[in-house]
Protein backbone atom coordinates (compact mmCIF):
# COMPACT_ATOMS: atom_id res chain seq x y z
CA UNK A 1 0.00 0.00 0.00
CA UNK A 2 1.21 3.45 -0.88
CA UNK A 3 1.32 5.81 2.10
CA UNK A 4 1.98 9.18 1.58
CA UNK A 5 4.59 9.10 4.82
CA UNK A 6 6.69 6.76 2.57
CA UNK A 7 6.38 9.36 -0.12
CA UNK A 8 8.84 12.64 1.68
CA UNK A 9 11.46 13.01 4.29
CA UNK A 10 9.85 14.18 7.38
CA UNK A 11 12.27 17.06 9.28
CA UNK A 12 11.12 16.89 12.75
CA UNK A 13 11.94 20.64 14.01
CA UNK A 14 11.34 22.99 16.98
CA UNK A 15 8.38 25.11 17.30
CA UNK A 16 8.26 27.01 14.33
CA UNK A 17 7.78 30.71 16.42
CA UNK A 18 11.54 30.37 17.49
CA UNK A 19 12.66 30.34 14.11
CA UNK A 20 13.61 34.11 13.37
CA UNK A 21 12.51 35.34 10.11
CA UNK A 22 15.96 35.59 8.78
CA UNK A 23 16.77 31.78 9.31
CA UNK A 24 17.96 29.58 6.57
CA UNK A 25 15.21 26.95 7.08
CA UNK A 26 12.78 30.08 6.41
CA UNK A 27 13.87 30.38 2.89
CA UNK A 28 12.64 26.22 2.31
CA UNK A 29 9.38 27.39 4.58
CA UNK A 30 8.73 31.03 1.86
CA UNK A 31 8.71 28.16 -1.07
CA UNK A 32 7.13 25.65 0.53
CA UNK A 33 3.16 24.73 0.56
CA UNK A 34 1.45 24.66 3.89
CA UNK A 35 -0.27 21.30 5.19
CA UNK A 36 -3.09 20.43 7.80
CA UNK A 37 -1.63 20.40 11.52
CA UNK A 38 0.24 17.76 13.06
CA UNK A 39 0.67 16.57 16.41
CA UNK A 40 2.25 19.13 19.00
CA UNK A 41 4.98 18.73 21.59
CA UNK A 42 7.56 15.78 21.84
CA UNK A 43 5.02 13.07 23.28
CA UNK A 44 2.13 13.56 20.79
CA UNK A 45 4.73 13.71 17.61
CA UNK A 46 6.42 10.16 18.69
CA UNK A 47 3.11 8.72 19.58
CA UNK A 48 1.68 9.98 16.05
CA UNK A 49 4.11 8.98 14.15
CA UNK A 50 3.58 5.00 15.74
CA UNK A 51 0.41 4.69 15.99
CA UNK A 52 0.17 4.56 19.65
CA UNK A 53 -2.06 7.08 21.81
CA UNK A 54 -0.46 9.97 24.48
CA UNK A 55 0.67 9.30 27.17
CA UNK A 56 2.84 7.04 25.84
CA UNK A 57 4.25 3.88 28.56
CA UNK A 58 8.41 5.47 28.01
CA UNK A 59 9.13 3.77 30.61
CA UNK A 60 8.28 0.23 29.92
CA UNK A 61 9.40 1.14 26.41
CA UNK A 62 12.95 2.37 27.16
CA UNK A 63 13.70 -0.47 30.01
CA UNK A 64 13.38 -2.82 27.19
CA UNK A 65 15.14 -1.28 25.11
CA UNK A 66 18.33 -1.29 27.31
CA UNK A 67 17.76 -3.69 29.67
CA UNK A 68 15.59 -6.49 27.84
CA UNK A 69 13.98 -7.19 30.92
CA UNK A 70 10.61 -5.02 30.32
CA UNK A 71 8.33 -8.45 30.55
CA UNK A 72 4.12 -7.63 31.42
CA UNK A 73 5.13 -5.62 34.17
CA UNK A 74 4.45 -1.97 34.61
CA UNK A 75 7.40 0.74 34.42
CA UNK A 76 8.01 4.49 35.14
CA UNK A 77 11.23 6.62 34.27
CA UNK A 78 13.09 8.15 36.94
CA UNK A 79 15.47 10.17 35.63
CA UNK A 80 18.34 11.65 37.53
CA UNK A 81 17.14 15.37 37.83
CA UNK A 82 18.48 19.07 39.54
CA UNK A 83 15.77 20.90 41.12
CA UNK A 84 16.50 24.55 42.04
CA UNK A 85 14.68 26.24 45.00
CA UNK A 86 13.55 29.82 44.43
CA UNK A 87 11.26 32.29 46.18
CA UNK A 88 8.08 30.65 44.81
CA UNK A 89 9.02 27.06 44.58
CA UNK A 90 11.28 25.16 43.00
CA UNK A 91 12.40 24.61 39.49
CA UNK A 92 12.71 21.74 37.34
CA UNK A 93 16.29 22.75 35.58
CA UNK A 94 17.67 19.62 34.51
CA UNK A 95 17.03 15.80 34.40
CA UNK A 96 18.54 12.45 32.32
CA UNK A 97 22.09 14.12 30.91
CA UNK A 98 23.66 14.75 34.80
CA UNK A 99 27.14 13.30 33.98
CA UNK A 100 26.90 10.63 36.39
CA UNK A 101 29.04 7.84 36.16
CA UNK A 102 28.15 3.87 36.75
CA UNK A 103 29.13 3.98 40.28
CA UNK A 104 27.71 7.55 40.95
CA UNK A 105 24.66 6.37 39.76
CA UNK A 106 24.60 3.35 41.75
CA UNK A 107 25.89 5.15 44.70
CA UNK A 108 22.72 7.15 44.45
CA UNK A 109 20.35 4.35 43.74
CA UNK A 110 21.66 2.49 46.75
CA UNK A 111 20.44 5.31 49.17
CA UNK A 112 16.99 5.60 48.13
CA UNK A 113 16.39 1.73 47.28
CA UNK A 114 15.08 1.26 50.97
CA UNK A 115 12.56 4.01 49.88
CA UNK A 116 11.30 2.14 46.86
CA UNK A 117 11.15 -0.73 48.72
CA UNK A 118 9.09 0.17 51.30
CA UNK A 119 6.85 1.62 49.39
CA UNK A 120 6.47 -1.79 47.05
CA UNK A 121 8.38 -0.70 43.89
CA UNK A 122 11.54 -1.41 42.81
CA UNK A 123 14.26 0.68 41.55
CA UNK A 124 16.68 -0.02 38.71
CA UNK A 125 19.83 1.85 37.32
CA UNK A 126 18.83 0.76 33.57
CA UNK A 127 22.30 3.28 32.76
CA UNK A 128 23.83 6.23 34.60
CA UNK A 129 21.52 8.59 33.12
CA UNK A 130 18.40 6.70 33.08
CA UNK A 131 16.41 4.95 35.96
CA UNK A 132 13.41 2.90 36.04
CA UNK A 133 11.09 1.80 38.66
CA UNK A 134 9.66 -1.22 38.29
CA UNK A 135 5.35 -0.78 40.17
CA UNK A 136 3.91 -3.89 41.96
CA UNK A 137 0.90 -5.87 40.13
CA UNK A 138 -2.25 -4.00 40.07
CA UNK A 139 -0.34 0.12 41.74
CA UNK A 140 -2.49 2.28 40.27
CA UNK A 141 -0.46 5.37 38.47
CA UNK A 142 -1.34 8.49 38.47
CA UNK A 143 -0.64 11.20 35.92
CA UNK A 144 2.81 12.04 35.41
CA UNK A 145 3.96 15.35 33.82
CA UNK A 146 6.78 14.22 31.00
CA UNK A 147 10.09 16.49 31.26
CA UNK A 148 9.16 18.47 28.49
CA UNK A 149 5.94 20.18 30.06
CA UNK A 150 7.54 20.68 33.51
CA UNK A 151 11.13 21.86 31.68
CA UNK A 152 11.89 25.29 33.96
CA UNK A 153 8.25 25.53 35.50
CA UNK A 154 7.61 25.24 39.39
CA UNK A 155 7.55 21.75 40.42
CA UNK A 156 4.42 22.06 42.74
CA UNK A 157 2.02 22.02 39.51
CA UNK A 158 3.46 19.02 37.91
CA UNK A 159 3.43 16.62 41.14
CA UNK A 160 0.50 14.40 41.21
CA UNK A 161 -2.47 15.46 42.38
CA UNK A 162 -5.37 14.56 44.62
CA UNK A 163 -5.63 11.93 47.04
CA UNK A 164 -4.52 9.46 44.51
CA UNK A 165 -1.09 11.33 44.44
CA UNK A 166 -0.51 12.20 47.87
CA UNK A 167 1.61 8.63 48.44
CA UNK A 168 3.76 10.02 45.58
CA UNK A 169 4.23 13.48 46.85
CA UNK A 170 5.26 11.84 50.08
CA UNK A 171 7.77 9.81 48.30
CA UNK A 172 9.12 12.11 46.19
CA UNK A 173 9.70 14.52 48.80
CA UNK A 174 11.66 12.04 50.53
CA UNK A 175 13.73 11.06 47.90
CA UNK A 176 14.57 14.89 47.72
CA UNK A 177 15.93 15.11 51.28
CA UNK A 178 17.78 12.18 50.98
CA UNK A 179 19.93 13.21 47.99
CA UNK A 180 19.89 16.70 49.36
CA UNK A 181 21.94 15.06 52.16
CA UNK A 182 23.59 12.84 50.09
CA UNK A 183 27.88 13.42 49.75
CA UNK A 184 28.01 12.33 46.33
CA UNK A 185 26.24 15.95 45.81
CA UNK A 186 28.72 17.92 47.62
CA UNK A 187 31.58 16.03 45.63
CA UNK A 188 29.68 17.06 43.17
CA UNK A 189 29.57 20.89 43.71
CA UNK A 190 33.33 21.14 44.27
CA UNK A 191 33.70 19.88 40.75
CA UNK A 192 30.86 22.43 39.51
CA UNK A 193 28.41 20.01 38.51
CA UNK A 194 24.94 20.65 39.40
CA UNK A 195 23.53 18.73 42.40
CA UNK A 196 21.36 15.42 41.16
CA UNK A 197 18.65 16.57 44.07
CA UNK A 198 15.51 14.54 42.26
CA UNK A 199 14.02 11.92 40.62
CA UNK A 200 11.28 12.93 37.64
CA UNK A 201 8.64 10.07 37.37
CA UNK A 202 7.40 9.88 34.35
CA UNK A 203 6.02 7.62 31.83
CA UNK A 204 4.20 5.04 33.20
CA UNK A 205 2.82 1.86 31.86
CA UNK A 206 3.50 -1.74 30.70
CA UNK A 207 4.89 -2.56 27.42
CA UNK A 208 2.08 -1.91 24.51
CA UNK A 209 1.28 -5.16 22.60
CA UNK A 210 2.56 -3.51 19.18
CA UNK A 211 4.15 -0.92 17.89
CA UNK A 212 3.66 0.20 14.31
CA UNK A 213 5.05 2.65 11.55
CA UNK A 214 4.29 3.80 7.83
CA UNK A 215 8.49 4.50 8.52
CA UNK A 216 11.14 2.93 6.75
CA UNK A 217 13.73 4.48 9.29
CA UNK A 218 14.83 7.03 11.61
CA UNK A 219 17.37 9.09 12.05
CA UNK A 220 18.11 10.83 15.50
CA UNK A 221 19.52 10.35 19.22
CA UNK A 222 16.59 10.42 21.24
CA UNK A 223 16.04 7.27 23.54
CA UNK A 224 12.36 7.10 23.39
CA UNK A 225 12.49 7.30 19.80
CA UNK A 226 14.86 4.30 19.57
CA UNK A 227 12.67 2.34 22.08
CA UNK A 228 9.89 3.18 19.71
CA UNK A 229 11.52 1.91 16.12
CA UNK A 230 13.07 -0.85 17.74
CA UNK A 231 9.16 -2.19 18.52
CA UNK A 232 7.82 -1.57 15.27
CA UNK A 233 11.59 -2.81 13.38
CA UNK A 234 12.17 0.47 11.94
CA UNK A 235 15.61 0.93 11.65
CA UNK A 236 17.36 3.69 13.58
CA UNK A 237 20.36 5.68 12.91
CA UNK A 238 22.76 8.15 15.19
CA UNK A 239 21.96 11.74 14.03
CA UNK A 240 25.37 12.56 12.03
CA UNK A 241 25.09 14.83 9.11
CA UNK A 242 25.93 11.93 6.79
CA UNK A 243 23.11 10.04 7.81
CA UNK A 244 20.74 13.16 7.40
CA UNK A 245 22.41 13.85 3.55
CA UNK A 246 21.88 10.39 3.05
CA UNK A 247 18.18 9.92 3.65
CA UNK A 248 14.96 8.82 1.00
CA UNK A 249 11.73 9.50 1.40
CA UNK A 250 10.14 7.36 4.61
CA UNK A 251 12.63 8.60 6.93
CA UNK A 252 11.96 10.67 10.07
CA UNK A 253 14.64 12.74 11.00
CA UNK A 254 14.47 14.08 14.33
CA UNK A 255 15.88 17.61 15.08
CA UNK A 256 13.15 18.97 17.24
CA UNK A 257 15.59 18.96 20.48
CA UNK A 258 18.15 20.81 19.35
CA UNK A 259 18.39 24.93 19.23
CA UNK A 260 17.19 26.61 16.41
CA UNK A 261 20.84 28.15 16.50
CA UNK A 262 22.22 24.70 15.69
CA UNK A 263 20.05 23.94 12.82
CA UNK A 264 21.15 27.45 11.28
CA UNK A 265 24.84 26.95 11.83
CA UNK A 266 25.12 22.83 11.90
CA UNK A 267 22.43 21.60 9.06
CA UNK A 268 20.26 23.93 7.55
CA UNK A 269 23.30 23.56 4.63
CA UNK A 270 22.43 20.09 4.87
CA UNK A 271 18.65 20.10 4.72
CA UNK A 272 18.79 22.67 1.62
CA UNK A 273 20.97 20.65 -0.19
CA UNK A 274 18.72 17.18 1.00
CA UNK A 275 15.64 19.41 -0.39
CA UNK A 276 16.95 19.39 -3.97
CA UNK A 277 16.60 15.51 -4.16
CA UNK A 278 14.06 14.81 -2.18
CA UNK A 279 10.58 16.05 -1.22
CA UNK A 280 10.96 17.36 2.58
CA UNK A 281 7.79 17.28 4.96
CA UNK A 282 8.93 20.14 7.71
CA UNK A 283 7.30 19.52 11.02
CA UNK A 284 7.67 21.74 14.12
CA UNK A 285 6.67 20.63 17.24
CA UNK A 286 4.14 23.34 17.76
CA UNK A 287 2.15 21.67 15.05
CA UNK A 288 2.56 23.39 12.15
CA UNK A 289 3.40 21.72 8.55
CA UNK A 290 4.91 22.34 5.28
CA UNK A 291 5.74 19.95 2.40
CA UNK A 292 8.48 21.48 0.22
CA UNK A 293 9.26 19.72 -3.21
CA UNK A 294 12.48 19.74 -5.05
CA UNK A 295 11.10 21.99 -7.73
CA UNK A 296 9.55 24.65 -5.56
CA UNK A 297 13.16 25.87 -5.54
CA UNK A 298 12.41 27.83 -8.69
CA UNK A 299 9.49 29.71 -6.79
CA UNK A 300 11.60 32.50 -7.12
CA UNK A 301 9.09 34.91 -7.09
CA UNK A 302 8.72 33.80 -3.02
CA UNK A 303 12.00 35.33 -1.78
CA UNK A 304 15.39 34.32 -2.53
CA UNK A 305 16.66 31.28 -0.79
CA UNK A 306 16.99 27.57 -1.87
């Protein structure tokens, strides 16, 4: 079956607003022919693109996909974070990239194991940068924020909620003070790394039965994405700028984390040139999309550019 998907190379961007008007991608955008709305934000554009529905189960998807060990059982993420007090609150400033090493992380883990315990779950260090908690048969999980809505935003409105919640608000709260008083975190500040004061839950769910794609591959370095094409056999490829000049039409190449600086300086040379072979499907994550073919390059009449 012919699916249109097969048909471009879809450019997975940033929201399209912090693209100043004088960026190269704008000159592809001036020649380009506007589509119907996509999917918004980082959750809703992986779950679109395989089929599955929002929230998506990252968890159970991403301990498979580095552990194996995923089974029927249900899964969050707990990703090493930094939370920074302020006058109102606290912030959410980091999480998942905190430089820890195997035995950091382990160090860590082994302090706030008892914790987990206690309160029936276990933890796992699936890598240094990315944690798992395995939920007991039947724990009800509440809504969890994923990073990218609680990114720099007070912590107090992305904690769950309600009654429901209140078990994890107690938890989390004590897994605060105890790597606030943990010494890896003042080794840590004498070597001016950021604390690792947190753990962001998010993701829950078990494993989903399948996992499908129109895709033929992906390119990018996102772990959830991986988790994702390894499910539905899509192959997937390290973001390198070889790979990206190298793509046909059914690949998804994902840019959409990286500053809109990066694409100017780093591949917008790249996806002008890729545009010239290939018809291009440009997709920010605030929803908007464009479909630019090789020929609209002549559409000189629509700026210069291209």
């Amino acid at each position: 079956m012919d699916d249109p998907a097969r048909r471009v190379i879809d450019i997975w961007l940033p929201h399209l607003a912090r693209f100043a008007p004088n960026h190269p991608l704008r000159s592809l955008l001036r020649k380009a022919d506007p589509l119907a709305g996509g999917a918004r934000g980082y959750m809703e554009g992986l779950a679109s693109r395989f089929g599955l529905s929002n929230p998506l189960p990252a968890g159970a998807l991403t301990r498979k996909l580095i552990a194996g060990d995923a089974g029927t059982d249900a899964w969050l993420c707990a990703d090493p974070a930094w939370v920074q007090p302020d006058l109102n609150g606290a912030r959410l400033l980091a999480y998942g990239q905190m430089q820890l090493s195997d035995d950091d992380a382990q160090r860590l883990a082994d302090a706030l194991n008892p914790l987990f315990d206690e309160a029936g779950m276990a933890l796992r260090v699936s890598s240094p940068d990315h944690w798992h908690v395995r939920l007991s048969a039947g724990m009800d999980i509440p809504d969890f924020a994923a990073p990218e809505q609680a990114l720099g935003e007070d912590l107090y409105y992305h904690l769950p909620q309600g009654e429901q919640g209140r078990p994890w608000r107690i938890l989390l709260n004590d897994v605060q003070v105890m790597l606030h008083q943990h010494p890896l975190n003042e080794e840590r500040r004498a070597r001016g790394l950021p604390p690792v004061n947190h753990l962001w839950l998010w993701g829950g769910g078990v494993l989903p039965g399948s996992v499908s794609a129109t895709l033929t591959q992906v390119i990018g370095d996102d772990l959830l994405l991986a988790a994702l094409a390894k499910q539905a056999r899509v192959s997937c490829t390290p973001r390198t700028k070889a790979s990206v000049s190298a793509a046909t039409p059914g690949t998804l190449v994902d840019l959409q984390d990286l500053p809109v600086d990066d694409i100017a300086t780093q591949w917008a040379d790249v996806l002008v040139a890729l545009a010239k072979k290939h018809a291009l499907q440009l997709s920010f994550a605030s929803g908007e999309r464009w479909l630019h073919r090789p020929w609209h390059r002549l559409r000189f009449w629509r700026g210069s550019g291209a």
